[in-house]
N, C-alpha and C. Protein backbone atom coordinates (compact mmCIF):
# COMPACT_ATOMS: atom_id res chain seq x y z
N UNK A 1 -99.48 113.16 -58.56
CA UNK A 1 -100.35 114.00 -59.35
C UNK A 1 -99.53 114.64 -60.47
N UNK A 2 -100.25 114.71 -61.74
CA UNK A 2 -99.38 115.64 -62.90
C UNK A 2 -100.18 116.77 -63.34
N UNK A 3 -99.52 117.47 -63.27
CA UNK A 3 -100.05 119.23 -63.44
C UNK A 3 -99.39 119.30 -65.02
N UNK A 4 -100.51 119.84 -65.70
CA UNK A 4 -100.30 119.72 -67.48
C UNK A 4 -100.26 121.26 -67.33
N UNK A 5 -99.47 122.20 -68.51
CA UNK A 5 -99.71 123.48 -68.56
C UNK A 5 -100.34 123.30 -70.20
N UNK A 6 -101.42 123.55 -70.01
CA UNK A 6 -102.23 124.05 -71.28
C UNK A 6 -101.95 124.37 -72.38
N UNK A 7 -100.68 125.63 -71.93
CA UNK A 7 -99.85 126.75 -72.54
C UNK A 7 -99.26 125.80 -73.47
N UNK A 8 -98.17 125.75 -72.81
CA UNK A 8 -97.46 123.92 -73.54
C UNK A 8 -97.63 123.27 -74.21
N UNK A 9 -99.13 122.27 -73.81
CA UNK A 9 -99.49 121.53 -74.73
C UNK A 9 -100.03 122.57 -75.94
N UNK A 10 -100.83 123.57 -76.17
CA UNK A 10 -101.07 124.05 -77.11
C UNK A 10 -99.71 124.66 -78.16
N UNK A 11 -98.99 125.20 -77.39
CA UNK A 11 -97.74 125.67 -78.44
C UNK A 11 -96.98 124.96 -78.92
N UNK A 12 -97.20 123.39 -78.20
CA UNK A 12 -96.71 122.11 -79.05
C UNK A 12 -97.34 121.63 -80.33
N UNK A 13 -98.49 121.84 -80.15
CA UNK A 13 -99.79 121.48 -81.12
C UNK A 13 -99.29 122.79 -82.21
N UNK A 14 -99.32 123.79 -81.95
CA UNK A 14 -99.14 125.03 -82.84
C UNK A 14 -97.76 124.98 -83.69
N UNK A 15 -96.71 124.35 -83.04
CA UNK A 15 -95.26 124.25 -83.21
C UNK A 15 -95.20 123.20 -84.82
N UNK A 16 -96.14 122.53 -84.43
CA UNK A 16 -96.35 121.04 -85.19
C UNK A 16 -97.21 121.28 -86.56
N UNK A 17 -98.06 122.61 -86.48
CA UNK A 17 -98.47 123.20 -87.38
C UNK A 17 -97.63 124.03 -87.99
N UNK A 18 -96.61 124.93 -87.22
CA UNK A 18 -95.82 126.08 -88.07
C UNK A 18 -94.85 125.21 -88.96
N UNK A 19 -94.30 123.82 -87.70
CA UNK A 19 -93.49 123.06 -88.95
C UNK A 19 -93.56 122.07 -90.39
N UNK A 20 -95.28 122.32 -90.42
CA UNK A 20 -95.83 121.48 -91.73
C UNK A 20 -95.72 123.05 -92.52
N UNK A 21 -95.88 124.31 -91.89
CA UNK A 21 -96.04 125.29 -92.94
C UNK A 21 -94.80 125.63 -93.84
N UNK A 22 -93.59 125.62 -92.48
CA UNK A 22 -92.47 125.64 -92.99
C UNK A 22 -91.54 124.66 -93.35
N UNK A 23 -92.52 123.46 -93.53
CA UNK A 23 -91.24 122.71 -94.12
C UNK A 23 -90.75 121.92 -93.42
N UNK A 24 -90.24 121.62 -92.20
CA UNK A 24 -89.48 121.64 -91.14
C UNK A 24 -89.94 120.07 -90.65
N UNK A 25 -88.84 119.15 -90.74
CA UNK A 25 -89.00 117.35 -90.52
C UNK A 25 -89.13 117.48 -88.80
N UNK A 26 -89.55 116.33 -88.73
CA UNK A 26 -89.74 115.95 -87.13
C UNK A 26 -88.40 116.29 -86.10
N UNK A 27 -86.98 115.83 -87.02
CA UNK A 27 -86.16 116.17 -86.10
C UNK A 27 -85.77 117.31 -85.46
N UNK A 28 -85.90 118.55 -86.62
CA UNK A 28 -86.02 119.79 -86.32
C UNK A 28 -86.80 119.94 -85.10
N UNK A 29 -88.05 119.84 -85.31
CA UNK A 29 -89.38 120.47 -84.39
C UNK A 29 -89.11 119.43 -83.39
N UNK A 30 -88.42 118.37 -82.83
CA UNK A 30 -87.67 118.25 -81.49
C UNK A 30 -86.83 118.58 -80.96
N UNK A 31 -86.00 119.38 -81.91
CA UNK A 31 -84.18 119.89 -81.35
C UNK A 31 -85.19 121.58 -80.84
N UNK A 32 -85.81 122.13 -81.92
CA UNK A 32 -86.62 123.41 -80.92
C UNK A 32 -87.46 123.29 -80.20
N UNK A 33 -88.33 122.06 -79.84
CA UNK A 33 -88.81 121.85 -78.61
C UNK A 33 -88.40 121.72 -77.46
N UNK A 34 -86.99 120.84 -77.88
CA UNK A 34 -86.16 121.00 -76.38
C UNK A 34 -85.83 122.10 -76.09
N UNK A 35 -85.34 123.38 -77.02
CA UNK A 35 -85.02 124.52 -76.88
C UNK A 35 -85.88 125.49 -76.11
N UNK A 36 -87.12 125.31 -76.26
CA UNK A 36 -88.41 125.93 -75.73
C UNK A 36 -88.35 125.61 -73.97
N UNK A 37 -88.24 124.01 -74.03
CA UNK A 37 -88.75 123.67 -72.96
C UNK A 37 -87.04 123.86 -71.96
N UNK A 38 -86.28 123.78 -72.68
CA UNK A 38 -84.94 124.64 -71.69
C UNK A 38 -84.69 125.49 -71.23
N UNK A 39 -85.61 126.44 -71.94
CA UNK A 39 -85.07 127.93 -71.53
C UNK A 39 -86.55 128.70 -71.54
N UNK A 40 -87.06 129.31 -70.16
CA UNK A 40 -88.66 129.90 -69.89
C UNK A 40 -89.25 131.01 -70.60
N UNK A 41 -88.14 131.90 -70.87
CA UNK A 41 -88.23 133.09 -71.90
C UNK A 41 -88.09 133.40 -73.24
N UNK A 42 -87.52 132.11 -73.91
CA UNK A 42 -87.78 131.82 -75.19
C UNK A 42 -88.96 130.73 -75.13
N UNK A 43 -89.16 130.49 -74.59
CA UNK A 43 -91.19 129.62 -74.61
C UNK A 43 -92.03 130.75 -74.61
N UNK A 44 -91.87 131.55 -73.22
CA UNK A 44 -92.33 132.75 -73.57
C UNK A 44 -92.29 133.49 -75.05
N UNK A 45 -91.35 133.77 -75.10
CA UNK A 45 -91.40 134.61 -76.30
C UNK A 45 -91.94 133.85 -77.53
N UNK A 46 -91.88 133.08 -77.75
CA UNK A 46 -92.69 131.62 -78.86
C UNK A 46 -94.06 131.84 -78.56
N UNK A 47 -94.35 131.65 -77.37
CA UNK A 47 -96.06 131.75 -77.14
C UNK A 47 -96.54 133.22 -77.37
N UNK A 48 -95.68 134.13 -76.85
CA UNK A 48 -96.03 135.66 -77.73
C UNK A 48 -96.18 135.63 -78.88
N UNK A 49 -95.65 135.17 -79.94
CA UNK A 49 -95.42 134.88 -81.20
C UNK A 49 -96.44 134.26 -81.50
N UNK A 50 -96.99 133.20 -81.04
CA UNK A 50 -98.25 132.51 -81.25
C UNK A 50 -99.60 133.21 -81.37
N UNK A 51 -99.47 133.93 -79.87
CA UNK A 51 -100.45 134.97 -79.80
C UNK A 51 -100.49 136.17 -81.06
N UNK A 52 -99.84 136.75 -81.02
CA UNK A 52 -99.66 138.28 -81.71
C UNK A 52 -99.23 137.67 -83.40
N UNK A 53 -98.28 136.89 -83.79
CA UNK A 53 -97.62 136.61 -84.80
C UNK A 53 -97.18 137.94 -85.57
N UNK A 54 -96.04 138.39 -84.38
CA UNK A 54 -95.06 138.85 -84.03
C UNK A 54 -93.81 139.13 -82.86
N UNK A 55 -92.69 139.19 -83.34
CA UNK A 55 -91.51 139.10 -82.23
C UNK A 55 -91.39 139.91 -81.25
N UNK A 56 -91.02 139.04 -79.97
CA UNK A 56 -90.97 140.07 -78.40
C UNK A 56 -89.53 140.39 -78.34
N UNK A 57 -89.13 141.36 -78.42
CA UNK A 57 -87.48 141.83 -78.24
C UNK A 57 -87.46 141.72 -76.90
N UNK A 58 -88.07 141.39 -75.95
CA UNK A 58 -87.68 141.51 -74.89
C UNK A 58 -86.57 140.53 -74.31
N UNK A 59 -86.57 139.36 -74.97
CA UNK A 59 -85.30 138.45 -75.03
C UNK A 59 -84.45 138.91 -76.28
N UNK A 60 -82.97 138.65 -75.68
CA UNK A 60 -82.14 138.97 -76.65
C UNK A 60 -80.96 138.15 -75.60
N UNK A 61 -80.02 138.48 -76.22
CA UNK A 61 -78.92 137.97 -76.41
C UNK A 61 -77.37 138.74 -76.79
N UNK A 62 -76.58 138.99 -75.80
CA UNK A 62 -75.38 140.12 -76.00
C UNK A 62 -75.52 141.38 -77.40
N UNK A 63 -76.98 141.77 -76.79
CA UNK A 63 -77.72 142.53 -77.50
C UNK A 63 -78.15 142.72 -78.96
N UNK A 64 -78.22 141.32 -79.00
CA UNK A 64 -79.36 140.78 -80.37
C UNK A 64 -80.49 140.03 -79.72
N UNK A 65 -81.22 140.70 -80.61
CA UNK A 65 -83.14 140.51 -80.03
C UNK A 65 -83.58 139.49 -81.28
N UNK A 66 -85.16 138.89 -81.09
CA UNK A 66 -85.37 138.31 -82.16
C UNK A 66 -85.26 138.71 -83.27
N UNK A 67 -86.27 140.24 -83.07
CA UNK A 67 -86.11 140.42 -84.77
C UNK A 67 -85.01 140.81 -85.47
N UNK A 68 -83.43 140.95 -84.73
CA UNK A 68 -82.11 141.23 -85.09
C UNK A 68 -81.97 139.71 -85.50
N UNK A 69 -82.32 138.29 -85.18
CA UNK A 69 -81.93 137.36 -85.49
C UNK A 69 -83.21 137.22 -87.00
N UNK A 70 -84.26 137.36 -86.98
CA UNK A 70 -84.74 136.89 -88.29
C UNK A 70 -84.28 137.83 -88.92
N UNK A 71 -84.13 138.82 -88.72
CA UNK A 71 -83.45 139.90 -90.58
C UNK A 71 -82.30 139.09 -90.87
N UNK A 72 -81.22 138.69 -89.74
CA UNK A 72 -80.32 138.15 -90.32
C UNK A 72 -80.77 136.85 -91.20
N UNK A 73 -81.50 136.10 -90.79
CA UNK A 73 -81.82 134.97 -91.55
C UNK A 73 -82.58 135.32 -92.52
N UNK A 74 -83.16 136.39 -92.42
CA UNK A 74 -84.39 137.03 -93.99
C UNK A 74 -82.42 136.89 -95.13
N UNK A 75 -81.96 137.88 -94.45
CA UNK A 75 -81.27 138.26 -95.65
C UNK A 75 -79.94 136.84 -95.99
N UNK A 76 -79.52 136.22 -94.85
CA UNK A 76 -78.94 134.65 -95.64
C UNK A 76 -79.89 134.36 -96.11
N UNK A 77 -81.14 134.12 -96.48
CA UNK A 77 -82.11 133.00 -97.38
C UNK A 77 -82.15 134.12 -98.29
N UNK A 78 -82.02 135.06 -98.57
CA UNK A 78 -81.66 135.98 -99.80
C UNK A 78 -80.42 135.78 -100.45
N UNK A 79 -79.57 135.78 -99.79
CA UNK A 79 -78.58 135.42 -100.00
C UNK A 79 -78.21 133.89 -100.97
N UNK A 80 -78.74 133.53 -100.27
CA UNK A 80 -78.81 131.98 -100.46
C UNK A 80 -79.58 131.74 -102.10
N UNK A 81 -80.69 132.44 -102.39
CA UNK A 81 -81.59 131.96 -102.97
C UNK A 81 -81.70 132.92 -104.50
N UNK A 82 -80.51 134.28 -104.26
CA UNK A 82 -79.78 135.04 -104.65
C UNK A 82 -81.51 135.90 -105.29
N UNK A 83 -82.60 136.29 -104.55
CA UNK A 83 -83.50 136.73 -104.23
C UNK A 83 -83.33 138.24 -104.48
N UNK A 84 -82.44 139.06 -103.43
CA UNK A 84 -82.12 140.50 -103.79
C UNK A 84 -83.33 140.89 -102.35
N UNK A 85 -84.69 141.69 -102.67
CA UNK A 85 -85.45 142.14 -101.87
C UNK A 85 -86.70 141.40 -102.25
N UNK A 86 -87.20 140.46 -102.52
CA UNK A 86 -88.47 140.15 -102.57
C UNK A 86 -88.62 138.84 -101.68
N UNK A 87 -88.64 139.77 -100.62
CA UNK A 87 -89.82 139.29 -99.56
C UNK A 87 -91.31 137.87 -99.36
N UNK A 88 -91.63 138.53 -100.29
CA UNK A 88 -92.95 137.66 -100.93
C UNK A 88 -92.50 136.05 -100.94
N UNK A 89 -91.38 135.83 -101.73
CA UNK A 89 -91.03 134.72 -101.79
C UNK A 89 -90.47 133.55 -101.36
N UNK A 90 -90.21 134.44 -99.56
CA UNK A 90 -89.65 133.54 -98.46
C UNK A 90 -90.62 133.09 -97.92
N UNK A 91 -90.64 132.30 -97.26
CA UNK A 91 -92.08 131.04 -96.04
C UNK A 91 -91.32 132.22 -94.68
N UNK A 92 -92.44 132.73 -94.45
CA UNK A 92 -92.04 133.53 -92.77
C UNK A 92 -91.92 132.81 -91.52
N UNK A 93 -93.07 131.60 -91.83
CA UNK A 93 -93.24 130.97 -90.60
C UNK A 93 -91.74 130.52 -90.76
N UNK A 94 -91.28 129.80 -91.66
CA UNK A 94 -89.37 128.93 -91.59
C UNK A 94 -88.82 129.93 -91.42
N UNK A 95 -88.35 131.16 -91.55
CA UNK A 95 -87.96 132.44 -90.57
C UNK A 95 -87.60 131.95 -89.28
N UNK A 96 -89.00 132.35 -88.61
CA UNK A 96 -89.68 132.62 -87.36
C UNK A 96 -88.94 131.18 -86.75
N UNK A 97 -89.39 130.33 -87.25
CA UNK A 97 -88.50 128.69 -86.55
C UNK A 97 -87.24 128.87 -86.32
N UNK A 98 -86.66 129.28 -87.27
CA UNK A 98 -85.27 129.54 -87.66
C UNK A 98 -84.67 130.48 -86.43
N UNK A 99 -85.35 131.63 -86.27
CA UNK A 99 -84.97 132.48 -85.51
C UNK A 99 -84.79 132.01 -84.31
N UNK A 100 -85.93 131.57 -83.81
CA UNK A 100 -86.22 131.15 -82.35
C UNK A 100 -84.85 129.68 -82.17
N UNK A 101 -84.63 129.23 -82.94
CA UNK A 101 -83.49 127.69 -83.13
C UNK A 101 -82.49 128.38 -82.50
N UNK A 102 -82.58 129.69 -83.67
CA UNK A 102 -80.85 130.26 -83.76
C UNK A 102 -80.80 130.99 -81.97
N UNK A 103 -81.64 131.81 -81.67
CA UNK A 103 -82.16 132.19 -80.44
C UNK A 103 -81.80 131.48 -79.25
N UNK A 104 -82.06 130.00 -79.43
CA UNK A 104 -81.98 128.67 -78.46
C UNK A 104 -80.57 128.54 -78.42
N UNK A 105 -80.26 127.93 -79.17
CA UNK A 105 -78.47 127.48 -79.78
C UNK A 105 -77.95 128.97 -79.02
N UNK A 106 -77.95 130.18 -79.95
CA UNK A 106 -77.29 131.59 -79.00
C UNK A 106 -76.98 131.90 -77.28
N UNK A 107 -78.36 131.71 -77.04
CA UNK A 107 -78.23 131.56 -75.33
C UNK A 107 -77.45 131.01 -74.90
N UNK A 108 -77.34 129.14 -75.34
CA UNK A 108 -76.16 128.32 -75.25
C UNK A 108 -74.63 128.67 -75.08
N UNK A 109 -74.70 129.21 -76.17
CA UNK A 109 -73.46 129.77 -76.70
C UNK A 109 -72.90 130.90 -77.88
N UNK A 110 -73.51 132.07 -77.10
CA UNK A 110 -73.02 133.06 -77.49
C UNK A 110 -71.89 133.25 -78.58
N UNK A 111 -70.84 133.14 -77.99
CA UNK A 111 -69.30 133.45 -78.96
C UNK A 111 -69.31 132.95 -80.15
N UNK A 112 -70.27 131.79 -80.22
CA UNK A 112 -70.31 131.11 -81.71
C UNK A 112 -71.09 131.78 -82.55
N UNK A 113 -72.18 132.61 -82.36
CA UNK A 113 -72.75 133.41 -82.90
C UNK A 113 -72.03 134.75 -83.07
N UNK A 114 -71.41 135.29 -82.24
CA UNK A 114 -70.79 137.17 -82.43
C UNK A 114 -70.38 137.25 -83.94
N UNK A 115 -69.56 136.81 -84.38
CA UNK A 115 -68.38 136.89 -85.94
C UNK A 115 -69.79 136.48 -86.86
N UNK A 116 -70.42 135.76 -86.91
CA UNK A 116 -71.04 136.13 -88.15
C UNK A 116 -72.61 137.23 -87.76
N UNK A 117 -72.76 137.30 -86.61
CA UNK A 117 -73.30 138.37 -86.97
C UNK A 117 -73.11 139.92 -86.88
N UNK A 118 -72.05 139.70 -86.59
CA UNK A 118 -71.12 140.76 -86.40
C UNK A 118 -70.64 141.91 -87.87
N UNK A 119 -70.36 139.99 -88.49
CA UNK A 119 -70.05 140.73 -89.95
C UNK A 119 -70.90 141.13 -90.82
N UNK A 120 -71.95 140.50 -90.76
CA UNK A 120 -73.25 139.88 -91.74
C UNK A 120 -73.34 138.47 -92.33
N UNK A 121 -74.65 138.74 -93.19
CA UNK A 121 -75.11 137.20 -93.57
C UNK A 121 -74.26 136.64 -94.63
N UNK A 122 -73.12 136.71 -94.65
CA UNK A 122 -72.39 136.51 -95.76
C UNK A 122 -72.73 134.95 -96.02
N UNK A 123 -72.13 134.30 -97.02
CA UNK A 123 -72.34 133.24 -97.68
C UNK A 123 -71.85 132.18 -96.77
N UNK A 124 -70.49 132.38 -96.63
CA UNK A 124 -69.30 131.89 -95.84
C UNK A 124 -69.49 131.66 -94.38
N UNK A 125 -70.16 132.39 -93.76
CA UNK A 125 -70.68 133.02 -92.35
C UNK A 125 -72.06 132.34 -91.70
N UNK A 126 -71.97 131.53 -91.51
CA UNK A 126 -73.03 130.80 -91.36
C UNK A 126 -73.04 130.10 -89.73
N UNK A 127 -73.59 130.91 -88.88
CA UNK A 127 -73.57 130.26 -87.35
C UNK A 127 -74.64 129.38 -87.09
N UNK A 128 -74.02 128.20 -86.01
CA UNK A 128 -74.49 127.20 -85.60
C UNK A 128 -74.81 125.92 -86.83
């Protein structure tokens, strides 16, 4: 017998939508699917996100939470795009992907993440 979780299949279906919004090729939206489906509390927290479309701090990571991981990535794609503060002009949903990746990868392996976010989003500083 195969027991389907609903949950799942829908936040796969949803996943597949955030990555046409943001941009984001097939290979991506399989390297964070596996990420989802590896770890129960970042699925969780993705399907919160789905629901609310907003971040659950309740996962974190040697005490970085999501939304400590998307500011960092708000402000490298500022960085990057040499932007300054306008907001407006970033894709949130590629954020939000971004975050949850960086989130996945972190759990993994911590230490590779501390030094740049430690320091900030510098140019140079770029984890995972």
């Amino acid at each position: 017998m195969i027991i389907l979780d609903a949950r799942r299949i829908k936040a796969y279906e949803y996943l597949g939508e955030l990555g046409k919004i943001a941009g984001r090729d097939e290979s991506y939206l399989e390297e964070l699917w596996g990420e989802f489906l590896g770890n129960d509390a970042l699925m969780s927290a993705f399907m919160y996100y789905l629901d609310t479309h907003s971040l659950d701090d309740s996962l974190s990571c040697e005490g970085y939470g999501l939304t400590d991981l998307y500011f960092y990535n708000m402000r490298r794609y500022e960085l990057r795009q040499d932007l300054g503060k306008n907001y407006a002009d970033c894709n949130k949903e590629a954020l939000a992907l971004d975050t949850f990746l960086m989130m996945g990868r972190m759990l993994k392996d911590p230490k590779a993440f501390l030094p740049a976010l430690e320091s900030g989003p510098g140019m140079d500083m770029q984890p995972g």
